[in-house]
PDB file of N, CA and C in Angstrom:
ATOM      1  N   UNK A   1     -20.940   9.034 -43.511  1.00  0.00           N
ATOM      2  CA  UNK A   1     -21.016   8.876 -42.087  1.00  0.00           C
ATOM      3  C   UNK A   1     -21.525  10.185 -41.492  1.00  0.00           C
ATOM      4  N   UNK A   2     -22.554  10.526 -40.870  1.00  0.00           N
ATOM      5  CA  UNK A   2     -22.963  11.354 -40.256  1.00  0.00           C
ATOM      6  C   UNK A   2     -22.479  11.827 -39.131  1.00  0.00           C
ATOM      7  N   UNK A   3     -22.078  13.338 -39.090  1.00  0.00           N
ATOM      8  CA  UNK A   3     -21.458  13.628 -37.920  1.00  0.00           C
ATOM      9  C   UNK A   3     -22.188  14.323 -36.738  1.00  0.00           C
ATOM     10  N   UNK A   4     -21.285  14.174 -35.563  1.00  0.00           N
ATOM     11  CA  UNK A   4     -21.995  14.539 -34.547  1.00  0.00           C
ATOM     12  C   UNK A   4     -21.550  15.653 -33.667  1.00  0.00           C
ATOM     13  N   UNK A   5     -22.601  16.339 -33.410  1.00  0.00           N
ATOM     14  CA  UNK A   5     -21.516  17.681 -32.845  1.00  0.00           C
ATOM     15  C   UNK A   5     -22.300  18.556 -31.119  1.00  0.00           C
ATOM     16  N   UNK A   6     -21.742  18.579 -30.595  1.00  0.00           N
ATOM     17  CA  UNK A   6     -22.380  19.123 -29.068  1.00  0.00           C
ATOM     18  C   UNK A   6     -22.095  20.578 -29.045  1.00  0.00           C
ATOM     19  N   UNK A   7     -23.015  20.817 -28.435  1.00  0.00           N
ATOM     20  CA  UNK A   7     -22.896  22.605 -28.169  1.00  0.00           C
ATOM     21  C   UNK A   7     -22.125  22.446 -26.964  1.00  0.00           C
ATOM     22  N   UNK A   8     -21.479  23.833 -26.746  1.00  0.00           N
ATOM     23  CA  UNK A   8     -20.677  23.642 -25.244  1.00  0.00           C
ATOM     24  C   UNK A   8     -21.414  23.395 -23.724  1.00  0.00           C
ATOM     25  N   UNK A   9     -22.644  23.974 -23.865  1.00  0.00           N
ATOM     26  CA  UNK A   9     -23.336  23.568 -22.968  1.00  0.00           C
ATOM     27  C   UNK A   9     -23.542  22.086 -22.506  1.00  0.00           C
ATOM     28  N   UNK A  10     -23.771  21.028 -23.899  1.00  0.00           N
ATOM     29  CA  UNK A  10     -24.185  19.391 -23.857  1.00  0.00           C
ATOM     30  C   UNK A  10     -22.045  18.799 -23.547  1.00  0.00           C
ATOM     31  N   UNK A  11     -21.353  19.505 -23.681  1.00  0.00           N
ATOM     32  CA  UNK A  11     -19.923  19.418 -23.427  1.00  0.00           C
ATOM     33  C   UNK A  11     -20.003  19.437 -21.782  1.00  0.00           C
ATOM     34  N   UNK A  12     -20.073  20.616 -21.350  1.00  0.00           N
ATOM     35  CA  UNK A  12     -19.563  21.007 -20.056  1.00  0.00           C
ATOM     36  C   UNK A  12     -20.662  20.316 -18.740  1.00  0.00           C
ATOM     37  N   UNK A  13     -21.994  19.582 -19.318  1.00  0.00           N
ATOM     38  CA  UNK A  13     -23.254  19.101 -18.788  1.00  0.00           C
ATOM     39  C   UNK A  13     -22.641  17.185 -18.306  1.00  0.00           C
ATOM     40  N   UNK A  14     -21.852  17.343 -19.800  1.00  0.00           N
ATOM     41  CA  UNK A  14     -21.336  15.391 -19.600  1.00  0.00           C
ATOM     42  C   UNK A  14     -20.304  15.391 -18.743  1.00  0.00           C
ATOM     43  N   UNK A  15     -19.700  16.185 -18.731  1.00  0.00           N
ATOM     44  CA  UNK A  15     -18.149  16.497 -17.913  1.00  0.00           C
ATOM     45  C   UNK A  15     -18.423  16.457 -16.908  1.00  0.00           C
ATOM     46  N   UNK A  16     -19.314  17.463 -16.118  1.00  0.00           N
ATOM     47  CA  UNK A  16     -19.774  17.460 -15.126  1.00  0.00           C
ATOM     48  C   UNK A  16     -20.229  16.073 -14.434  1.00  0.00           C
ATOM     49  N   UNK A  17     -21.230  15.342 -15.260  1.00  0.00           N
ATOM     50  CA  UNK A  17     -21.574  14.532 -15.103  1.00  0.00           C
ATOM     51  C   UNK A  17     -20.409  13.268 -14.759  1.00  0.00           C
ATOM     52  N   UNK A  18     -19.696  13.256 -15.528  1.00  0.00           N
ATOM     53  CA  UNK A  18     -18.594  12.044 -15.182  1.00  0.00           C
ATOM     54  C   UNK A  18     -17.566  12.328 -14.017  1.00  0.00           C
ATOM     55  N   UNK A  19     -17.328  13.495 -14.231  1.00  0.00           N
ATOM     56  CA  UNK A  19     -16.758  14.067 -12.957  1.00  0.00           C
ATOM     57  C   UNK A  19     -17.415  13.529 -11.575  1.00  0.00           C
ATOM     58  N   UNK A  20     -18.928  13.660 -11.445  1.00  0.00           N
ATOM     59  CA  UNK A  20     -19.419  13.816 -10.308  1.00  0.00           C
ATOM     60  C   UNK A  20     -19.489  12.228 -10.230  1.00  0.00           C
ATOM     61  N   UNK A  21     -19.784  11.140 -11.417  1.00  0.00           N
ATOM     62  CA  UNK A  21     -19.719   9.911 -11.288  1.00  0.00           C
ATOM     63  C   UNK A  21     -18.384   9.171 -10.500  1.00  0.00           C
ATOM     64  N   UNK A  22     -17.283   9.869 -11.236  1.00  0.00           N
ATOM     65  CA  UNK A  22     -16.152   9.343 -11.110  1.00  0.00           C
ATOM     66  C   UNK A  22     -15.638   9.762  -8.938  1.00  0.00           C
ATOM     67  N   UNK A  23     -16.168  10.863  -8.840  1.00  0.00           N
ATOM     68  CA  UNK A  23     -15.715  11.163  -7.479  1.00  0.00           C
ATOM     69  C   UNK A  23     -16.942  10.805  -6.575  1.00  0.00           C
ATOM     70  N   UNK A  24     -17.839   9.454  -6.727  1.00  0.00           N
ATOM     71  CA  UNK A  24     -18.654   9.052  -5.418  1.00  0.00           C
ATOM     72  C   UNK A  24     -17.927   8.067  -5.107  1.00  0.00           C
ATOM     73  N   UNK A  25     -18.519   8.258  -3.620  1.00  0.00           N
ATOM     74  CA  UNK A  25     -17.748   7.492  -2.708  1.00  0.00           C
ATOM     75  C   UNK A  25     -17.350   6.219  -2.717  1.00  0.00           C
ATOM     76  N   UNK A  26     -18.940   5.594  -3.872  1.00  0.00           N
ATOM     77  CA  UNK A  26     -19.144   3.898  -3.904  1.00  0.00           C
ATOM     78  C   UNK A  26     -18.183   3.417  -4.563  1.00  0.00           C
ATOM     79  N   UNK A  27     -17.634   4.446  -5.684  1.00  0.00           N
ATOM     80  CA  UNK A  27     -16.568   3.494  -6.298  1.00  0.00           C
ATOM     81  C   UNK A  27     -15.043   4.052  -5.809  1.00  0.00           C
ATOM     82  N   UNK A  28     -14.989   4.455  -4.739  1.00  0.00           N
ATOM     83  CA  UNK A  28     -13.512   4.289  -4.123  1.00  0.00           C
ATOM     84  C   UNK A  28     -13.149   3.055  -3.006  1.00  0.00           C
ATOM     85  N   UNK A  29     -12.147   2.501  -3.102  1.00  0.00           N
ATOM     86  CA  UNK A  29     -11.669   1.089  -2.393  1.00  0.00           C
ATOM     87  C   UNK A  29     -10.998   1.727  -1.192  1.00  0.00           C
ATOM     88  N   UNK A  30     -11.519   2.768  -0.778  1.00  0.00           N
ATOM     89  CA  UNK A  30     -10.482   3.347   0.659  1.00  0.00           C
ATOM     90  C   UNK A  30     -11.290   2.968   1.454  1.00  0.00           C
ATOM     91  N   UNK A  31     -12.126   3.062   1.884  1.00  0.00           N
ATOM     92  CA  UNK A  31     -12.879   2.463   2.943  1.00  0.00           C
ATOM     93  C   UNK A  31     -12.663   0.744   3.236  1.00  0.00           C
ATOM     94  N   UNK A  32     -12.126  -0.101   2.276  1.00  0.00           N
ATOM     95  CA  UNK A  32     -11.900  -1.215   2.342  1.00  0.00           C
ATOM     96  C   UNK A  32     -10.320  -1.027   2.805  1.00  0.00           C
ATOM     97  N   UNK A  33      -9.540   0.062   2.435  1.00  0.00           N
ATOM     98  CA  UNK A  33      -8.152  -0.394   2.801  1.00  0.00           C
ATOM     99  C   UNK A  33      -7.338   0.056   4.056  1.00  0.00           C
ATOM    100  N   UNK A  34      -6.911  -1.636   4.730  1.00  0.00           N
ATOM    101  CA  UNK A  34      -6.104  -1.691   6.151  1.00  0.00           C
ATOM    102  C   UNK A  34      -5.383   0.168   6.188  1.00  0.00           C
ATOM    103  N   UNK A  35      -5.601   0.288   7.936  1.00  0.00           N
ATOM    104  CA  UNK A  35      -4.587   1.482   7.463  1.00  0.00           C
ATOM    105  C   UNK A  35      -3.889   1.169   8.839  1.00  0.00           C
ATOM    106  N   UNK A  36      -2.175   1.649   8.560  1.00  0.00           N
ATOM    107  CA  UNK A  36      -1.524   1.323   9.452  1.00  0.00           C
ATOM    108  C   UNK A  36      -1.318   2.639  10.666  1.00  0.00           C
ATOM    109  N   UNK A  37      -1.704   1.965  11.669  1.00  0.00           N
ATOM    110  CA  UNK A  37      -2.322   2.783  12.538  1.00  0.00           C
ATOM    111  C   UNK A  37      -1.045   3.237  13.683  1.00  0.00           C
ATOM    112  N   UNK A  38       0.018   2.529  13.790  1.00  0.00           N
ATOM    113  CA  UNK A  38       1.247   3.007  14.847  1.00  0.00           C
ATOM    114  C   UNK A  38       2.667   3.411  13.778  1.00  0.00           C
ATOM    115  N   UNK A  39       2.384   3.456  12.488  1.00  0.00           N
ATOM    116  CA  UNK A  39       3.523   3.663  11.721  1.00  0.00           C
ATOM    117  C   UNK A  39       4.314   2.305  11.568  1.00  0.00           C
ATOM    118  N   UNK A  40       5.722   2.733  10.767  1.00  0.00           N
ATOM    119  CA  UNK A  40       6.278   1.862  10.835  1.00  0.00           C
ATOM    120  C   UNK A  40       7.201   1.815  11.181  1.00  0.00           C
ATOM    121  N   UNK A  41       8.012   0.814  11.967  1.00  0.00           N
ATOM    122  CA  UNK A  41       9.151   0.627  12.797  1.00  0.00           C
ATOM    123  C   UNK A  41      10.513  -0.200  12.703  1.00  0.00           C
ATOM    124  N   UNK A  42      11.821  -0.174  12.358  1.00  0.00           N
ATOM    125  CA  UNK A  42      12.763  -0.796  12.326  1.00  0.00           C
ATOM    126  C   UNK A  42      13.706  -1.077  13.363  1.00  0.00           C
ATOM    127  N   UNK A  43      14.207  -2.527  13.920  1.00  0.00           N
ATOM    128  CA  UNK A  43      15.165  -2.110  14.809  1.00  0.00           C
ATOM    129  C   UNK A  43      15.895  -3.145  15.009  1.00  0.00           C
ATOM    130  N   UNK A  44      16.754  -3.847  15.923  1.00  0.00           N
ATOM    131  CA  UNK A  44      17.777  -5.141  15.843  1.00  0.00           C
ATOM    132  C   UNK A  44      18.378  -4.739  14.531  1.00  0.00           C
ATOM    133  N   UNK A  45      18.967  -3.793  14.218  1.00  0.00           N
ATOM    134  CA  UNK A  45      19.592  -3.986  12.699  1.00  0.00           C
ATOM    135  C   UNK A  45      21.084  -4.446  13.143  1.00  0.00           C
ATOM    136  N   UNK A  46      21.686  -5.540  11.973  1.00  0.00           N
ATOM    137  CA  UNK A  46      22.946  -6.175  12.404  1.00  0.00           C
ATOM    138  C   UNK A  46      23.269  -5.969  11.129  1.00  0.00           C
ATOM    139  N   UNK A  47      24.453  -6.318  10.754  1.00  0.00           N
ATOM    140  CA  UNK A  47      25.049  -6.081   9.640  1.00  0.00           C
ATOM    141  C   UNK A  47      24.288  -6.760   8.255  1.00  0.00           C
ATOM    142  N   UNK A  48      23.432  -7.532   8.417  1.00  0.00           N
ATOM    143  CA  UNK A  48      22.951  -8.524   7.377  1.00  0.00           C
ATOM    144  C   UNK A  48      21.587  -8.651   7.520  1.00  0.00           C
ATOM    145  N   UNK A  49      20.921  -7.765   8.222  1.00  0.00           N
ATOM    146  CA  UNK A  49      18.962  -7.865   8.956  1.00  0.00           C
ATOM    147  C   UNK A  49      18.970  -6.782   9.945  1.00  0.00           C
ATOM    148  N   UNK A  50      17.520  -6.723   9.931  1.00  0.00           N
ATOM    149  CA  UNK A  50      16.791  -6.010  10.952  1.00  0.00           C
ATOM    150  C   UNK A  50      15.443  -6.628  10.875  1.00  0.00           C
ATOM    151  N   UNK A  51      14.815  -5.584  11.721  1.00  0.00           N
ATOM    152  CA  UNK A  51      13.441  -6.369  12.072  1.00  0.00           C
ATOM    153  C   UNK A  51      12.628  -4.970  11.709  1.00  0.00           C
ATOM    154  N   UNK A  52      11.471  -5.262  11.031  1.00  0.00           N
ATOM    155  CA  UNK A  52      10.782  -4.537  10.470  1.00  0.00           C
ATOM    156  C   UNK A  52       9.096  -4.681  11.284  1.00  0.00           C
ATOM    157  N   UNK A  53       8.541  -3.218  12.073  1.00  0.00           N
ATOM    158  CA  UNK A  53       7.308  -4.204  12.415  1.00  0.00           C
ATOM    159  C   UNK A  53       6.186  -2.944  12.306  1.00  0.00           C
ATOM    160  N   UNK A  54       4.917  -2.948  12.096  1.00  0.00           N
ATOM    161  CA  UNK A  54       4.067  -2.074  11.677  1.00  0.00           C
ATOM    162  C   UNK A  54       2.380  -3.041  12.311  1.00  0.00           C
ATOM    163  N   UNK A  55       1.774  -2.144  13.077  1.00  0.00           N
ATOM    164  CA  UNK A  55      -0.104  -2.379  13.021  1.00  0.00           C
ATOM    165  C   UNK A  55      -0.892  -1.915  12.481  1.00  0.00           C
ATOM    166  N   UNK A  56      -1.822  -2.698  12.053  1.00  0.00           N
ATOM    167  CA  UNK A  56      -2.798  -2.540  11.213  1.00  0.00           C
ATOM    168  C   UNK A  56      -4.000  -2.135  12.210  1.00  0.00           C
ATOM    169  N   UNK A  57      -5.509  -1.315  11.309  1.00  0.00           N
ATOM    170  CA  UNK A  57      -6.440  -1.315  12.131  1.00  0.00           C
ATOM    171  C   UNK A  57      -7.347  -2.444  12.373  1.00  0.00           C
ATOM    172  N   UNK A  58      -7.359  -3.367  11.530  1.00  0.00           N
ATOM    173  CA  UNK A  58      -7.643  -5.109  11.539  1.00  0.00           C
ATOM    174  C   UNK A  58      -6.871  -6.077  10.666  1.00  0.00           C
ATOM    175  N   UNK A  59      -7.595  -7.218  11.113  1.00  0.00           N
ATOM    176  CA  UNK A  59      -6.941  -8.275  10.065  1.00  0.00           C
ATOM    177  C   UNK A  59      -6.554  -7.917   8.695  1.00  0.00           C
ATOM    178  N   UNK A  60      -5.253  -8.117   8.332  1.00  0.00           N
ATOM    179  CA  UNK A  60      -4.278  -7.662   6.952  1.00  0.00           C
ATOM    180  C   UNK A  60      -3.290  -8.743   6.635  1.00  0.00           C
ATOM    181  N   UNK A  61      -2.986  -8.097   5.571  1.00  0.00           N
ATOM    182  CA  UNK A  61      -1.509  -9.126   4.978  1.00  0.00           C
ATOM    183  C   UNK A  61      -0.204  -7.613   5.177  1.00  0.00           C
ATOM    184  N   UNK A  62       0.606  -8.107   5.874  1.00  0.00           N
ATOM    185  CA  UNK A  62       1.731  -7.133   5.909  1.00  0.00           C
ATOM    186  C   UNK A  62       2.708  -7.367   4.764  1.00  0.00           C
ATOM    187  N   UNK A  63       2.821  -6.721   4.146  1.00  0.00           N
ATOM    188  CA  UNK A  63       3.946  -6.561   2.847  1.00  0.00           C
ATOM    189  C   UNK A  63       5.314  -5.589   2.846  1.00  0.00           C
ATOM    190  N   UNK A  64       6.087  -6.232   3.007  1.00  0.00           N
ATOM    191  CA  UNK A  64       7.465  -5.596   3.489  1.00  0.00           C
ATOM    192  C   UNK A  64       8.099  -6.120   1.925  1.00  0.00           C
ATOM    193  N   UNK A  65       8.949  -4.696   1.055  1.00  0.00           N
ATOM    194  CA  UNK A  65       9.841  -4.598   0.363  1.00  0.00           C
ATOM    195  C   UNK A  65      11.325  -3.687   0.681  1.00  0.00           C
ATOM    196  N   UNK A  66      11.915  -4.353   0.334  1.00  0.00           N
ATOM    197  CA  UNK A  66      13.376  -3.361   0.899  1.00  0.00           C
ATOM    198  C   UNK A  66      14.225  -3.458  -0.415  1.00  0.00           C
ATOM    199  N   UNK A  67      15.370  -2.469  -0.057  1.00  0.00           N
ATOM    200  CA  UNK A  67      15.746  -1.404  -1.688  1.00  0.00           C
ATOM    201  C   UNK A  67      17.100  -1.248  -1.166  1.00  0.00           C
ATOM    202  N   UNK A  68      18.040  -1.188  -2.048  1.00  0.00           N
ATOM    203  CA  UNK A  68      19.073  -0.145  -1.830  1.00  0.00           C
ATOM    204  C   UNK A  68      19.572   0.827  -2.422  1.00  0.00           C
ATOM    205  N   UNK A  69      18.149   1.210  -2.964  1.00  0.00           N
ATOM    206  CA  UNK A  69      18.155   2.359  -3.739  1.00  0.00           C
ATOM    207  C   UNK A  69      16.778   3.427  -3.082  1.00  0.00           C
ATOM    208  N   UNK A  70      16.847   4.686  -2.635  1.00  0.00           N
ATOM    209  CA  UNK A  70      16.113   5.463  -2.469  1.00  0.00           C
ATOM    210  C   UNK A  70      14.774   5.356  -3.249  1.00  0.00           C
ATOM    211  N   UNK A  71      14.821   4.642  -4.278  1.00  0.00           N
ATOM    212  CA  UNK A  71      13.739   5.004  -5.345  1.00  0.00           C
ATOM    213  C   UNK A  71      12.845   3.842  -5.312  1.00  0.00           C
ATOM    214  N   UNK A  72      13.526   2.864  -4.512  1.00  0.00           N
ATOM    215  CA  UNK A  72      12.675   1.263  -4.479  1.00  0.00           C
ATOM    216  C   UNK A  72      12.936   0.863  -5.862  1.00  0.00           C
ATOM    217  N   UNK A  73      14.073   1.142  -6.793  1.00  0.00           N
ATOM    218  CA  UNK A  73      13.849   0.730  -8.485  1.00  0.00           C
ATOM    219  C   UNK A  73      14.672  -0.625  -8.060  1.00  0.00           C
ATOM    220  N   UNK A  74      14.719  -0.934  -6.985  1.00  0.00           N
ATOM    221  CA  UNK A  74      15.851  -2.170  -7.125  1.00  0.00           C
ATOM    222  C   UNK A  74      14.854  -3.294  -6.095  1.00  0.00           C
ATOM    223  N   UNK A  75      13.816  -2.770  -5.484  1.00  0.00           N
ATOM    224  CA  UNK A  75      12.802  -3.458  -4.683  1.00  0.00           C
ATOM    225  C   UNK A  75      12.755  -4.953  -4.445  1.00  0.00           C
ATOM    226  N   UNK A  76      12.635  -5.491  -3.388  1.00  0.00           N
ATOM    227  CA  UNK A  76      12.823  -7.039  -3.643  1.00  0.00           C
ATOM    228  C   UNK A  76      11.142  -7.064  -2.501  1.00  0.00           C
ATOM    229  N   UNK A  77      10.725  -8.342  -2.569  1.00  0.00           N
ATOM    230  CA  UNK A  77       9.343  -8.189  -1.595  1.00  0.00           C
ATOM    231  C   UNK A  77       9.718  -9.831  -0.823  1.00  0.00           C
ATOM    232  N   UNK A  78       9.344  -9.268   0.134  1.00  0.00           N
ATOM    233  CA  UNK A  78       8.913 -10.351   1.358  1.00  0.00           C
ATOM    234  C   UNK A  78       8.015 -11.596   1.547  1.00  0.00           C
ATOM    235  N   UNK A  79       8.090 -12.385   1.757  1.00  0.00           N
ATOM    236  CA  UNK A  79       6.689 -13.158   1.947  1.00  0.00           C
ATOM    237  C   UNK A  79       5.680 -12.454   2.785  1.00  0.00           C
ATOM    238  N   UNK A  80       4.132 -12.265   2.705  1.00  0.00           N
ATOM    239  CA  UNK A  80       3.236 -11.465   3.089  1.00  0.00           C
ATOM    240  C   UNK A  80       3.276 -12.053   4.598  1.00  0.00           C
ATOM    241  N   UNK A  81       3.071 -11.276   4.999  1.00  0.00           N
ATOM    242  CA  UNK A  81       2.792 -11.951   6.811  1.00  0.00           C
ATOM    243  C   UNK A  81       1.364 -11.140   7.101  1.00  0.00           C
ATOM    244  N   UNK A  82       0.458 -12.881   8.116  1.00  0.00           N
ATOM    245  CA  UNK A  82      -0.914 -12.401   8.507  1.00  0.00           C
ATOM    246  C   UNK A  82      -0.679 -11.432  10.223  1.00  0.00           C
ATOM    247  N   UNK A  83      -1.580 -10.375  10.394  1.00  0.00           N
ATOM    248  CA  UNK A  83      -1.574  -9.881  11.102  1.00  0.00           C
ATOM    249  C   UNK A  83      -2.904 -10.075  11.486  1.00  0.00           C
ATOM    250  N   UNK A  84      -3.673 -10.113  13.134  1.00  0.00           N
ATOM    251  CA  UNK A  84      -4.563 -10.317  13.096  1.00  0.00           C
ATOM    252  C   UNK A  84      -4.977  -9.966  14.536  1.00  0.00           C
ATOM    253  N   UNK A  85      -6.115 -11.196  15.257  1.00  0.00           N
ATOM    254  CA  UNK A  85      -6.442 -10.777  16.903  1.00  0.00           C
ATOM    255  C   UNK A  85      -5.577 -11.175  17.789  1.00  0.00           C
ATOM    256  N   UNK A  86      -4.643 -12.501  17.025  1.00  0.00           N
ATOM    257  CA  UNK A  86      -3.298 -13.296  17.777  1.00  0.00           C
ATOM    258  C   UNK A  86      -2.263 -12.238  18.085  1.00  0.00           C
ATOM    259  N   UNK A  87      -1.649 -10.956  17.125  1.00  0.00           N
ATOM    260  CA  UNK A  87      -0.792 -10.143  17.431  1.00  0.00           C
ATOM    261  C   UNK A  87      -1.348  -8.861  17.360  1.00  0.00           C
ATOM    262  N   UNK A  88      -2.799  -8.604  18.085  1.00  0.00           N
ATOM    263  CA  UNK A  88      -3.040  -7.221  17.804  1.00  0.00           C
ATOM    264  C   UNK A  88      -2.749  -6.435  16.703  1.00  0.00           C
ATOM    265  N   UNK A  89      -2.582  -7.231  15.912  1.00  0.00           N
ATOM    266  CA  UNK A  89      -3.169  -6.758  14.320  1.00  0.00           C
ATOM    267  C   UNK A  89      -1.545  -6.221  13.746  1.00  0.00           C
ATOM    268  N   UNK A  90      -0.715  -6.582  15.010  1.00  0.00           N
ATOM    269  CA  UNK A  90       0.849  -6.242  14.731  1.00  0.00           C
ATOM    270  C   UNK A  90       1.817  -7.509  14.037  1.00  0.00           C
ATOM    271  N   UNK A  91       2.343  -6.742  12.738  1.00  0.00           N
ATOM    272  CA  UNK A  91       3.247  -7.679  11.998  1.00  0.00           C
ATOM    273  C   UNK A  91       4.657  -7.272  12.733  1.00  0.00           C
ATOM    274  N   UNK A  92       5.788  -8.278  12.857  1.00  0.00           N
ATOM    275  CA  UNK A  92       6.897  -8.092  12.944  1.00  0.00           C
ATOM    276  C   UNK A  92       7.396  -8.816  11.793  1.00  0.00           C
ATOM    277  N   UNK A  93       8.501  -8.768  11.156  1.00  0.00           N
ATOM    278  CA  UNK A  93       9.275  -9.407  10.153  1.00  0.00           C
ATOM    279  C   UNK A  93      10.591  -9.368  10.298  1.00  0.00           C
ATOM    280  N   UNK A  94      11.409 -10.399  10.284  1.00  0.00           N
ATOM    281  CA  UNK A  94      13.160 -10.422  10.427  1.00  0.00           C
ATOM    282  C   UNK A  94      13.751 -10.411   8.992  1.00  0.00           C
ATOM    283  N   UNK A  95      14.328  -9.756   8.456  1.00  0.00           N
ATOM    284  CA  UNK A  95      14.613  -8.902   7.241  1.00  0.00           C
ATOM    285  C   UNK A  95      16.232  -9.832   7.501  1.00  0.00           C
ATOM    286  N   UNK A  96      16.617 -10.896   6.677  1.00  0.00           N
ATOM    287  CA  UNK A  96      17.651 -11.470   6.483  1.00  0.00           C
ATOM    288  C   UNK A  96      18.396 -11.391   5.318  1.00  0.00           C
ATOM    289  N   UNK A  97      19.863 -11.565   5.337  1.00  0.00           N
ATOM    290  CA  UNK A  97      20.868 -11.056   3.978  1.00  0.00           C
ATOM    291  C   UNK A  97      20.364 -10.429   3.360  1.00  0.00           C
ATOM    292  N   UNK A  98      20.553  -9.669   3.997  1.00  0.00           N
ATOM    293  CA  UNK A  98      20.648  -8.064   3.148  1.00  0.00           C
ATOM    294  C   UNK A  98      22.042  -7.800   3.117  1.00  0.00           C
ATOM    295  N   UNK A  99      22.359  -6.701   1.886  1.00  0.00           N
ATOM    296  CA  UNK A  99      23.890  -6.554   1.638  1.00  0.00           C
ATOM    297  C   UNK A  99      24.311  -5.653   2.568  1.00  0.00           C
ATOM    298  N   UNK A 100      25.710  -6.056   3.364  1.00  0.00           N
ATOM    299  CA  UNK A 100      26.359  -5.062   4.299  1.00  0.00           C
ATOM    300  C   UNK A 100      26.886  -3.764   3.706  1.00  0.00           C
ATOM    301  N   UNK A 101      27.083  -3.166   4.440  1.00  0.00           N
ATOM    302  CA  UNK A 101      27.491  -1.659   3.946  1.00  0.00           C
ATOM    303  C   UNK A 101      27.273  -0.875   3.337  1.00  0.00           C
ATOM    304  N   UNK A 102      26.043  -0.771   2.990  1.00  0.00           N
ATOM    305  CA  UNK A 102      25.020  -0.321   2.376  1.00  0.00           C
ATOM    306  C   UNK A 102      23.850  -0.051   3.015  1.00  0.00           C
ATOM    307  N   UNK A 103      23.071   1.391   2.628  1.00  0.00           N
ATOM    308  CA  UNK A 103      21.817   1.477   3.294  1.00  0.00           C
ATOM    309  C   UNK A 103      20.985   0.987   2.444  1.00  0.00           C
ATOM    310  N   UNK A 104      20.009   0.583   3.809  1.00  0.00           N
ATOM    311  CA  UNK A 104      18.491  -0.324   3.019  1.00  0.00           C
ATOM    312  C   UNK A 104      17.251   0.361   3.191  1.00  0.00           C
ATOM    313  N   UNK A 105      16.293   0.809   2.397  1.00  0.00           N
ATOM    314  CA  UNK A 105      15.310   1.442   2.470  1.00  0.00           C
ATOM    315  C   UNK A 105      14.135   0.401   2.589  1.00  0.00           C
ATOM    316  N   UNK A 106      12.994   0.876   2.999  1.00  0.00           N
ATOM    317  CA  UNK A 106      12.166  -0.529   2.942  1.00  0.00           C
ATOM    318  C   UNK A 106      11.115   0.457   3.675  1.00  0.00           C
ATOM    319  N   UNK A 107       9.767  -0.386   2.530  1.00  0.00           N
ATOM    320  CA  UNK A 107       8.193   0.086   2.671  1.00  0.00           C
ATOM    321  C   UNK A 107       7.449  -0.893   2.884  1.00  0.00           C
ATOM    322  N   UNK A 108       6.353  -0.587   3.825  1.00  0.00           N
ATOM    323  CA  UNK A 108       5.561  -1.548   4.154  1.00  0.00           C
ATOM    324  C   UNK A 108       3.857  -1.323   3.857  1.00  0.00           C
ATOM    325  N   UNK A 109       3.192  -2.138   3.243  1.00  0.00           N
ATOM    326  CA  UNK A 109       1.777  -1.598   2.979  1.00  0.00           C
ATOM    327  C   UNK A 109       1.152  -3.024   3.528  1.00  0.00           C
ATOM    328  N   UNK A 110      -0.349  -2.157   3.952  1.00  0.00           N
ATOM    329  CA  UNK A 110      -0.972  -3.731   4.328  1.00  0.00           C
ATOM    330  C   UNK A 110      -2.105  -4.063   3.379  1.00  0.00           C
ATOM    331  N   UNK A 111      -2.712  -5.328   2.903  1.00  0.00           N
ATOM    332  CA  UNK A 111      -3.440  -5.594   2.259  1.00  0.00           C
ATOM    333  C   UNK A 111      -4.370  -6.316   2.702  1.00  0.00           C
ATOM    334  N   UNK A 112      -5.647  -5.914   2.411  1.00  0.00           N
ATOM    335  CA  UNK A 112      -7.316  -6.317   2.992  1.00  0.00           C
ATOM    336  C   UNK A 112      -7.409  -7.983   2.812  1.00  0.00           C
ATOM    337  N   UNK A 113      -7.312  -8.534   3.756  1.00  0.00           N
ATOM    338  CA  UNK A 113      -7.483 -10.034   3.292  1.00  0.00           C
ATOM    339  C   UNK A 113      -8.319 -10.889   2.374  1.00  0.00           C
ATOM    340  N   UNK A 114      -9.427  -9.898   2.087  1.00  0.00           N
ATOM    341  CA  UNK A 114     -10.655 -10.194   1.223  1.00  0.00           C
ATOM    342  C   UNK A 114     -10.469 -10.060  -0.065  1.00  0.00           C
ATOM    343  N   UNK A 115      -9.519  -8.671   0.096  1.00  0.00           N
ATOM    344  CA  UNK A 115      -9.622  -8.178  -1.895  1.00  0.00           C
ATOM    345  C   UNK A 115      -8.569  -7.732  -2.175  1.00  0.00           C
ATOM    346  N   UNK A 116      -7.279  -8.165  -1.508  1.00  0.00           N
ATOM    347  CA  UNK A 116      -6.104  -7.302  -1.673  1.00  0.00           C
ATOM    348  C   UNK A 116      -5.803  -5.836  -1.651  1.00  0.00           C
ATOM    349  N   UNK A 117      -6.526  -5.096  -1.582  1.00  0.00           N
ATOM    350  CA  UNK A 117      -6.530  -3.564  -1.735  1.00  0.00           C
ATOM    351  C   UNK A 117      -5.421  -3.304  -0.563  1.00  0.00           C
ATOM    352  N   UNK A 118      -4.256  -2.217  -1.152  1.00  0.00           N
ATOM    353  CA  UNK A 118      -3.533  -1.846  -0.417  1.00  0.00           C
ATOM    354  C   UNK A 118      -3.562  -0.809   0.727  1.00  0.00           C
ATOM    355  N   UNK A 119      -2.601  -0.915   1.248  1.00  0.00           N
ATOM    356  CA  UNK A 119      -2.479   0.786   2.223  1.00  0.00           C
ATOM    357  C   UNK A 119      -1.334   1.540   1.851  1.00  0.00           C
TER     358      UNK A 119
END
């Protein structure tokens, strides 16, 4: 089997090269992904829910997971809710039985209706 061997120059020439491939713009999905533009907001919390609500900069899928663990390792997810021109691109969600006495953590990302790509 014949071997093959690069000088450091034909090394540091490909590197470069993939490097500069890997960081154009065309192949990053950020320009496709919703970004939530007023933050996100919790409030009505009762012993068993709250209301969770966040805007997008257009039409999205709002994705609400909540935790009762800091780390989200215990994560449960929501049904996606459409946000759009009907609510100014604003999701609200009513966050039901959840366990009392306990704090609930909870993240919200929005997803591009076209290709799923997150925020």
């Amino acid at each position: 089997m014949p071997r093959i061997s690069f000088t450091r120059r034909q090394a540091l020439l490909g590197t470069a090269a993939l490097s500069a491939a890997v960081a154009m713009p065309s192949l990053s999905r950020a320009q496709s992904r919703p970004l939530i533009t007023h933050g996100i907001m919790s409030g009505d919390v009762a012993h068993d829910g709250a209301v969770i609500w966040s805007r997008a900069d257009r039409e999205a899928k709002m994705l609400v997971e909540w935790a009762t663990t800091e780390s989200m390792s215990d994560a449960r997810a929501v049904p996606a809710l459409a946000v759009g021109t009907p609510t100014d691109y604003t999701g609200k969600l009513a966050l039901t039985g959840l366990p009392s006495d306990q704090d609930i953590f909870y993240r919200v990302t929005m997803s591009d209706l076209a290709d799923g790509t997150l925020s």
